[in-house]
N, C-alpha and C. Protein backbone atom coordinates (compact mmCIF):
# COMPACT_ATOMS: atom_id res chain seq x y z
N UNK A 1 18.31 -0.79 6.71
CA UNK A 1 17.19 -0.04 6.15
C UNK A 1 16.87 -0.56 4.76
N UNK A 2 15.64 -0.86 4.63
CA UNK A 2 15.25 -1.30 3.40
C UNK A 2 15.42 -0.11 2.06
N UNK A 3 15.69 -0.61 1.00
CA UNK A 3 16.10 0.62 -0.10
C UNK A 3 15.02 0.37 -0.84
N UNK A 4 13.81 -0.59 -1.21
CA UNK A 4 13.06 -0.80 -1.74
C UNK A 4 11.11 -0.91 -1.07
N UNK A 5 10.02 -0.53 -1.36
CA UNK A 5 8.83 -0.63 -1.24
C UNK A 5 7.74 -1.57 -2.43
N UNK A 6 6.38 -2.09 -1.79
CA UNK A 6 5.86 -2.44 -2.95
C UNK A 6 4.41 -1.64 -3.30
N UNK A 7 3.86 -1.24 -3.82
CA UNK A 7 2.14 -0.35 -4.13
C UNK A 7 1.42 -1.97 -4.35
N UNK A 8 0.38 -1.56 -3.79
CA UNK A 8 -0.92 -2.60 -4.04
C UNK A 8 -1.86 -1.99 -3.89
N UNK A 9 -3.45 -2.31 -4.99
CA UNK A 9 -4.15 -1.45 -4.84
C UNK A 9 -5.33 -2.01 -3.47
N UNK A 10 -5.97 -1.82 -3.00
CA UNK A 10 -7.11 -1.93 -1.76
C UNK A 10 -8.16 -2.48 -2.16
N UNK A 11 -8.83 -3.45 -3.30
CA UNK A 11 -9.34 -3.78 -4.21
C UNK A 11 -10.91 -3.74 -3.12
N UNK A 12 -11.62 -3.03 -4.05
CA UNK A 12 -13.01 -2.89 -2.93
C UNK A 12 -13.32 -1.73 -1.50
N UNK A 13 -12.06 -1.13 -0.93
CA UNK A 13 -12.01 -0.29 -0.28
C UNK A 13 -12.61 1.00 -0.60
N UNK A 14 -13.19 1.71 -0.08
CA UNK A 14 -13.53 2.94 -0.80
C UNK A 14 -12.83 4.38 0.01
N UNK A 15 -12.20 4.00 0.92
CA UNK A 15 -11.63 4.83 1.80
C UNK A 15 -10.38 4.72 2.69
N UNK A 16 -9.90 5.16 3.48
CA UNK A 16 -8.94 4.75 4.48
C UNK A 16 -9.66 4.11 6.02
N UNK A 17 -10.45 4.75 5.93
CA UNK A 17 -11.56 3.59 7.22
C UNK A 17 -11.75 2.30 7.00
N UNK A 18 -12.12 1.95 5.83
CA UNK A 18 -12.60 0.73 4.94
C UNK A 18 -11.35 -0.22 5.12
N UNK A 19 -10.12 0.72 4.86
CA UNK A 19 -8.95 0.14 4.97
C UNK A 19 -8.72 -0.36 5.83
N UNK A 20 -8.86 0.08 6.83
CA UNK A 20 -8.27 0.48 8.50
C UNK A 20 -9.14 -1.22 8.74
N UNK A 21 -10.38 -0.83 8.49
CA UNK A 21 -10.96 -2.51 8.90
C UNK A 21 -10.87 -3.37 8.62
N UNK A 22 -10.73 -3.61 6.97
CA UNK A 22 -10.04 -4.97 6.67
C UNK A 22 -8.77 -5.38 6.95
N UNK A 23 -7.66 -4.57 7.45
CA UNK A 23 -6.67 -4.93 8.09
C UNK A 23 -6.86 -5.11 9.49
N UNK A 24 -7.63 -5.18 10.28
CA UNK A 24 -7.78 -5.09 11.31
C UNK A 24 -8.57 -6.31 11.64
N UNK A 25 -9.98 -6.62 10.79
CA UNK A 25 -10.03 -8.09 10.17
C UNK A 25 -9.40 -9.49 10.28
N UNK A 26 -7.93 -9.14 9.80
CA UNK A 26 -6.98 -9.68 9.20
C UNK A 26 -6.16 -9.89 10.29
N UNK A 27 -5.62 -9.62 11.26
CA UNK A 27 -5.04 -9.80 12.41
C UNK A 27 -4.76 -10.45 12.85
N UNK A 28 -3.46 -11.35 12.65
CA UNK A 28 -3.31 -12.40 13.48
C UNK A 28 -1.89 -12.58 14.53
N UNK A 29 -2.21 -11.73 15.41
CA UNK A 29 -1.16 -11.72 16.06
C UNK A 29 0.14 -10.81 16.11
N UNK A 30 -0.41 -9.55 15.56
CA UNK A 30 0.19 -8.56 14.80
C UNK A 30 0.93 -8.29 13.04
N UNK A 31 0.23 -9.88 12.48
CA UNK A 31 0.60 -9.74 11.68
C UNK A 31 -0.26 -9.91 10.42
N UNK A 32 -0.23 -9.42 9.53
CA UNK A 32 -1.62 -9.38 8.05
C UNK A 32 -0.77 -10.46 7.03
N UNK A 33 -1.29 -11.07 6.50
CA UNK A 33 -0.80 -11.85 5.50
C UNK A 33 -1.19 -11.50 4.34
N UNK A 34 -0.18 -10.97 3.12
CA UNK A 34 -1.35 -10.48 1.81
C UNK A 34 -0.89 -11.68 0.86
N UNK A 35 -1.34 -12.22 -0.35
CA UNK A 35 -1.45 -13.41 -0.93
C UNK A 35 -0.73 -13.14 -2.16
N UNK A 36 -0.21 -13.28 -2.74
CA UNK A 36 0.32 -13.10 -4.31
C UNK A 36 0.83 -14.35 -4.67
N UNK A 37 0.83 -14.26 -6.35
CA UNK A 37 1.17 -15.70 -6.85
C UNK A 37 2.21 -15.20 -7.60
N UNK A 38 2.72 -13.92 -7.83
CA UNK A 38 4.43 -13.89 -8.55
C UNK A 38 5.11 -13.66 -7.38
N UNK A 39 6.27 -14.24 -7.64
CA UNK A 39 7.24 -13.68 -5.89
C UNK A 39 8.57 -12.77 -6.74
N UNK A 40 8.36 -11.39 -6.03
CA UNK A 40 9.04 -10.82 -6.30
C UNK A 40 10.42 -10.88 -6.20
N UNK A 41 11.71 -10.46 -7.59
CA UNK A 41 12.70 -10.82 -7.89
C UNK A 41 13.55 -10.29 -6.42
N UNK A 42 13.35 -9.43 -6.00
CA UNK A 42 13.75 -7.91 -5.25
C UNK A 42 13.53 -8.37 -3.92
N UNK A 43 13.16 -9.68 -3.61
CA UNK A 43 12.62 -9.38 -2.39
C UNK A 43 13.77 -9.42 -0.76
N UNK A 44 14.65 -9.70 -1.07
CA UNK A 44 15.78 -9.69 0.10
C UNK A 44 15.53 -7.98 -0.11
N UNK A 45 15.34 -6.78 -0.98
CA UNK A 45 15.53 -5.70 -0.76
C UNK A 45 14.16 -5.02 0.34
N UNK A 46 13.16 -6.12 0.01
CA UNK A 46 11.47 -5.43 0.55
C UNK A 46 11.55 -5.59 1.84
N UNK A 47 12.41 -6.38 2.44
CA UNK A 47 11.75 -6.90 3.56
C UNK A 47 12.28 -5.88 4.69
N UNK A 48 11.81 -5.25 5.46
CA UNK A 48 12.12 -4.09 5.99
C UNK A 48 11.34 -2.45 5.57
N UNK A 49 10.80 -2.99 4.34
CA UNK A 49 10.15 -1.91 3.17
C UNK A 49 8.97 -1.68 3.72
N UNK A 50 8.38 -1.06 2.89
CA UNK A 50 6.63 -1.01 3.35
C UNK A 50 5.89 -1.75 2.17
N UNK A 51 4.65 -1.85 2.22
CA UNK A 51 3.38 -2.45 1.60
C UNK A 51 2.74 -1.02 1.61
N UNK A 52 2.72 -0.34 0.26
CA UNK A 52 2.33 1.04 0.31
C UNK A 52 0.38 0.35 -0.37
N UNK A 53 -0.87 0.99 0.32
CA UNK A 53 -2.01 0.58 -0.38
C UNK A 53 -2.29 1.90 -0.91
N UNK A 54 -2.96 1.57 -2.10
CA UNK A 54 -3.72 2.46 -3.40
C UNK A 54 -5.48 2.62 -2.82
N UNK A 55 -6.16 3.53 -2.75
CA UNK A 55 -7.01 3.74 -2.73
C UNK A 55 -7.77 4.79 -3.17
N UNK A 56 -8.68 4.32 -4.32
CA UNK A 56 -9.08 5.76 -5.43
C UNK A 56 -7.83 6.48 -5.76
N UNK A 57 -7.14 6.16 -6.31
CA UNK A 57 -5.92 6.33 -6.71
C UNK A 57 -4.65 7.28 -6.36
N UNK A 58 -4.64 6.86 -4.86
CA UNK A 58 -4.48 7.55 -3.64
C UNK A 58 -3.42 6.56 -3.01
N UNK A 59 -1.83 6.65 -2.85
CA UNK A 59 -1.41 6.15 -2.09
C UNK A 59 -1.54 6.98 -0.88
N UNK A 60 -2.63 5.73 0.27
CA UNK A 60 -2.78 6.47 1.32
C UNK A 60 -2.60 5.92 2.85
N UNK A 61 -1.92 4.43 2.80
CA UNK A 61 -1.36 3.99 3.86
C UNK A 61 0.10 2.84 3.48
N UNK A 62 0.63 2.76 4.77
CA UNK A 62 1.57 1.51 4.61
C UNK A 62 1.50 1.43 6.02
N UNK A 63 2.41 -0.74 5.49
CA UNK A 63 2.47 -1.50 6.11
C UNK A 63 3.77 -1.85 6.17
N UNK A 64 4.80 -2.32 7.31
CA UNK A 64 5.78 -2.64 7.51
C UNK A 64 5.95 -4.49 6.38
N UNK A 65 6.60 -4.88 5.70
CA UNK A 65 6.75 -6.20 5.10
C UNK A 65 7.77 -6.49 6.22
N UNK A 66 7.51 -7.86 6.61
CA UNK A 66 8.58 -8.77 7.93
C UNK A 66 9.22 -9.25 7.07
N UNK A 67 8.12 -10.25 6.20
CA UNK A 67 9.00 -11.10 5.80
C UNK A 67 8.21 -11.90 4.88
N UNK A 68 8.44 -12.75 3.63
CA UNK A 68 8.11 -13.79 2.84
C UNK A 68 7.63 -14.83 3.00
N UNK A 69 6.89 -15.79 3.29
CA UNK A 69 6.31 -17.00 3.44
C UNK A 69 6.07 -17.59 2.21
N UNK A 70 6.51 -18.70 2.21
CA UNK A 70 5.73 -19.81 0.68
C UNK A 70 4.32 -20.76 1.36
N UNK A 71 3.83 -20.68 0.62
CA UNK A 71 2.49 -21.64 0.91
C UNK A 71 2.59 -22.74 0.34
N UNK A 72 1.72 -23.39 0.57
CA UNK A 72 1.78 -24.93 0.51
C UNK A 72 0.81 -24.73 -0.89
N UNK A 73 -0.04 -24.41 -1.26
CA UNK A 73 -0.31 -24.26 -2.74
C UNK A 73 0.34 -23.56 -3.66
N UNK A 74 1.84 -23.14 -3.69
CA UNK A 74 2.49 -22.41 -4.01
C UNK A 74 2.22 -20.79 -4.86
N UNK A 75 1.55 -20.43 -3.76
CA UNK A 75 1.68 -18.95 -3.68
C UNK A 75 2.23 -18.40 -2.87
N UNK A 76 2.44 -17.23 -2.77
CA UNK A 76 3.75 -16.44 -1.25
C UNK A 76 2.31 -15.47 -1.08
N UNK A 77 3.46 -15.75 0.48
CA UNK A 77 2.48 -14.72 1.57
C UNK A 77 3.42 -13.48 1.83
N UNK A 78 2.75 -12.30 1.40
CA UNK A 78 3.61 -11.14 1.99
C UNK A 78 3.31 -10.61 3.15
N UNK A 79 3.87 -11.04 4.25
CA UNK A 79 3.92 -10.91 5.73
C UNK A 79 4.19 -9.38 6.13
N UNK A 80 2.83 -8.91 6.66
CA UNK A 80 3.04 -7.28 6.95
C UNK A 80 2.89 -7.16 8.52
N UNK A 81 3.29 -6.55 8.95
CA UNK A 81 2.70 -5.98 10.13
C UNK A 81 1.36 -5.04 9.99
N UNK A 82 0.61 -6.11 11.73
CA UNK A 82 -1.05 -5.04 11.59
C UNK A 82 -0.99 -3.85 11.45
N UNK A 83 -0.19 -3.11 11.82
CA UNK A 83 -0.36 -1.69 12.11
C UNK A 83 -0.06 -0.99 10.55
N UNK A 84 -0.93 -0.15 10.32
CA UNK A 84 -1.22 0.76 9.33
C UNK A 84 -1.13 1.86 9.79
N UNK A 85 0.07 2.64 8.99
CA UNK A 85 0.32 3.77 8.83
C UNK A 85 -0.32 5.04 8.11
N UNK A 86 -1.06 5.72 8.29
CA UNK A 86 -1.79 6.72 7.25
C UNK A 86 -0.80 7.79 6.67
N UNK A 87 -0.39 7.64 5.07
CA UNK A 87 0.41 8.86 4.90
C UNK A 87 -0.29 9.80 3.58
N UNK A 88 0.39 10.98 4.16
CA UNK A 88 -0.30 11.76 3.39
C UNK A 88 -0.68 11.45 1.65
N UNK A 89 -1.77 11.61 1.13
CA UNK A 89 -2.26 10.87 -0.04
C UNK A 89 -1.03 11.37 -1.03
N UNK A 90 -1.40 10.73 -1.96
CA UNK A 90 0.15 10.46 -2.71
C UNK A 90 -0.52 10.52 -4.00
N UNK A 91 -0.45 10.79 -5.46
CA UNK A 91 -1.50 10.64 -6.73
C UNK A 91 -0.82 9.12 -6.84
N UNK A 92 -1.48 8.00 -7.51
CA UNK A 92 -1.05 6.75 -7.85
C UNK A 92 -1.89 6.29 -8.84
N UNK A 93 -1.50 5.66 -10.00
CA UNK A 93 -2.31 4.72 -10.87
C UNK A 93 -2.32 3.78 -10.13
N UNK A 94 -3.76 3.16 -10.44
CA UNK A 94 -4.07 1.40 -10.10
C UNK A 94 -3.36 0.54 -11.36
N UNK A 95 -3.20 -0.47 -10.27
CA UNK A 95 -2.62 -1.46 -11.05
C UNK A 95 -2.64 -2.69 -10.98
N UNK A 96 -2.74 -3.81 -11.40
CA UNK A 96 -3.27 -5.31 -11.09
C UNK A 96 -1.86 -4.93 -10.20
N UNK A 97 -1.91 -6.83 -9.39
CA UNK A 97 -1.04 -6.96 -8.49
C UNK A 97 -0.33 -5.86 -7.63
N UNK A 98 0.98 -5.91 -8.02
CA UNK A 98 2.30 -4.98 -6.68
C UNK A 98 2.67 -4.27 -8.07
N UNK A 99 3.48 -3.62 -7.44
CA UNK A 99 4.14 -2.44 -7.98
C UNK A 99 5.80 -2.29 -7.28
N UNK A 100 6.51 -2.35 -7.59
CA UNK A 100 7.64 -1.49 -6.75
C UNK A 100 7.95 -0.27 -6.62
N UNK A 101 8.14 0.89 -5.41
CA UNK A 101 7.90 1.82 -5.00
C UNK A 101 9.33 2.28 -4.76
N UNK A 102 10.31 3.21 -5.41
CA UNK A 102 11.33 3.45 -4.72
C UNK A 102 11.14 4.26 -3.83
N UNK A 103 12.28 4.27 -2.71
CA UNK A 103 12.36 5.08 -1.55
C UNK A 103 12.06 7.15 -1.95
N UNK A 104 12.25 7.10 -2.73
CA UNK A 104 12.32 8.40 -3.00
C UNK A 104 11.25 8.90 -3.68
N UNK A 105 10.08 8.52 -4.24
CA UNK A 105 8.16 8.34 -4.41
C UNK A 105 7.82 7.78 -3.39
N UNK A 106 8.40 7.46 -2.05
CA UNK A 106 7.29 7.29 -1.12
C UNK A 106 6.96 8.30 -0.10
N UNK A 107 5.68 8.30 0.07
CA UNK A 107 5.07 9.67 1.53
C UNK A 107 5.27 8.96 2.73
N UNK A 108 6.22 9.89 3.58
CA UNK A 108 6.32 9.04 4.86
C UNK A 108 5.47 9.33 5.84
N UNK A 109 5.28 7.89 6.50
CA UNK A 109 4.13 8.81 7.95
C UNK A 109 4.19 9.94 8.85
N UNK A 110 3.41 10.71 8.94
CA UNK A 110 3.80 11.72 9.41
C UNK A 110 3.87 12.78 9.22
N UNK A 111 3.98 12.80 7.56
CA UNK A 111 4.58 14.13 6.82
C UNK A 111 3.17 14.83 6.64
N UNK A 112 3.34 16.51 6.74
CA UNK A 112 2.17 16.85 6.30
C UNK A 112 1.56 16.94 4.44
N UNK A 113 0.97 17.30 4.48
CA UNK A 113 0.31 17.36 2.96
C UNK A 113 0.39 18.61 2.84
N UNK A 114 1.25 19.05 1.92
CA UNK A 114 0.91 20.63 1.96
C UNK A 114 0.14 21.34 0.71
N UNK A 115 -0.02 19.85 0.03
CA UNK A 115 -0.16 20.05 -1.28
C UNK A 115 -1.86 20.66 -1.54
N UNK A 116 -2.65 19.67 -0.59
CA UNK A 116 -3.77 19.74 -0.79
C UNK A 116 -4.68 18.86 -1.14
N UNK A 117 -3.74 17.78 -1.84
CA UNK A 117 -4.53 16.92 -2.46
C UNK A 117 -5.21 16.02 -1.44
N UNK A 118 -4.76 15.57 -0.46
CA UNK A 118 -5.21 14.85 0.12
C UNK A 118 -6.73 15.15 0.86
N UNK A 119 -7.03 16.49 0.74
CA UNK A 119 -8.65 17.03 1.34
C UNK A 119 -9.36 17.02 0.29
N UNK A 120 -8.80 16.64 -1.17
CA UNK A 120 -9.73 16.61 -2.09
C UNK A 120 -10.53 15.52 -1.72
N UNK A 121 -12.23 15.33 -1.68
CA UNK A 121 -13.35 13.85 -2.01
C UNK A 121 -13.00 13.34 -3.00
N UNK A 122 -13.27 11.95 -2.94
CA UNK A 122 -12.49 11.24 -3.90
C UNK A 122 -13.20 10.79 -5.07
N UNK A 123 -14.02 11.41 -5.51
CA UNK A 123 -15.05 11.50 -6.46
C UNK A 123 -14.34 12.52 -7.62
N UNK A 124 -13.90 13.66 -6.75
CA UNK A 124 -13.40 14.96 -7.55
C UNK A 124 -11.66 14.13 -7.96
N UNK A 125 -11.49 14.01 -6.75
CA UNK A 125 -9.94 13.44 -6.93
C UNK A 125 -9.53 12.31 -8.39
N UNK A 126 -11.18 11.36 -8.66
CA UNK A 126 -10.97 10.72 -9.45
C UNK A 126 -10.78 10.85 -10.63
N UNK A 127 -12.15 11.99 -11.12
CA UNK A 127 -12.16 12.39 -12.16
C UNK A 127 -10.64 13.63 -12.90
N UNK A 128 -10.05 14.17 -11.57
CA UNK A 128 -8.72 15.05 -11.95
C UNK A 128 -8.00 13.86 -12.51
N UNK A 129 -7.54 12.36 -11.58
CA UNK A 129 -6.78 12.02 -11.79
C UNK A 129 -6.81 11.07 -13.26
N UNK A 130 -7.79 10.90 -13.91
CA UNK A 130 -8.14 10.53 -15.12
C UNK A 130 -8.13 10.95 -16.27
N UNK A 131 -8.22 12.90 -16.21
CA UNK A 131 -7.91 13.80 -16.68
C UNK A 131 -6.42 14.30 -16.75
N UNK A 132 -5.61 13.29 -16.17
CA UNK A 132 -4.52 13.34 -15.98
C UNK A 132 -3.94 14.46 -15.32
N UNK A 133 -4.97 15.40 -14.59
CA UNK A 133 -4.65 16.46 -14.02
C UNK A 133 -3.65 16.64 -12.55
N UNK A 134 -3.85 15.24 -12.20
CA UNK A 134 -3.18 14.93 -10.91
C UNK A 134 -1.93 14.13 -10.96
C-alpha cells in the first residue's frame, strides 16, 4: 500500500465533467500519461498512490500512479491509470506543478460528503475559499 499521494491542479478545467473528458481524451490503453519536468524525491513511495486533481480549488478526483517513465527529452511521465475516481470535494489551494498529499488529507472514493461543501457552485465556493472561509 502506497503511504504517499500527489495534488495537481486541472489547469483549464472548470468542472469534474471537463475533467472526466480530458482524461478520457488521453487514453491510451488504460493508461493517462501526465508530464512534469521535476521528478519527485518520494517517488518509490507514489507509486501505488493516487494523482489527486484540483479543480476550483476543489480536490475532486484521483487517479491510480503505476508507475514513472523518463522521456527522451528528459522530462518524466507520471503514468496514471484512465479511470478517474470522483471523491468527495476536498477545500485545496492551487498550486503550480504537484503537491504531495499525505494519506491522512486524502478523500477516499466513495466516502460521502457530509460536510456540504461539495454542493456548493463553484463560483460561491471560490470566493469562500479566498476569503479563507473554507
Amino acid at each position: 500500500m502506497a503511504s504517499l499521494h500527489l495534488t495537481k491542479v486541472a489547469v483549464g478545467c472548470r468542472d469534474l465533467p471537463a475533467l472526466e473528458k480530458r482524461i478520457a481524451g488521453r487514453d491510451d490503453g488504460g493508461e493517462v500519461r501526465v508530464v512534469t519536468r521535476m521528478r519527485p524525491r518520494r517517488m518509490e513511495e507514489l507509486v501505488g498512490g493516487s494523482l489527486f486533481w484540483i479543480v476550483k480549488h476543489r480536490l475532486v478526483a484521483c487517479q491510480q500512479i503505476l508507475r514513472f517513465d523518463d522521456r527522451a527529452d528528459g522530462r518524466l511521465d507520471i503514468v496514471c491509470s484512465a479511470q478517474l475516481l470522483p471523491v468527495p470535494a476536498k477545500p485545496k489551494r492551487a498550486h503550480q506543478g504537484w503537491r504531495y498529499l499525505d494519506p491522512a488529507d486524502a478523500p477516499k472514493p466513495g466516502d460521502n460528503d457530509d460536510s456540504g461543501i461539495g454542493l456548493l457552485p463553484p463560483p460561491l465556493y471560490g470566493k469562500l475559499a479566498a476569503l479563507a472561509l473554507l
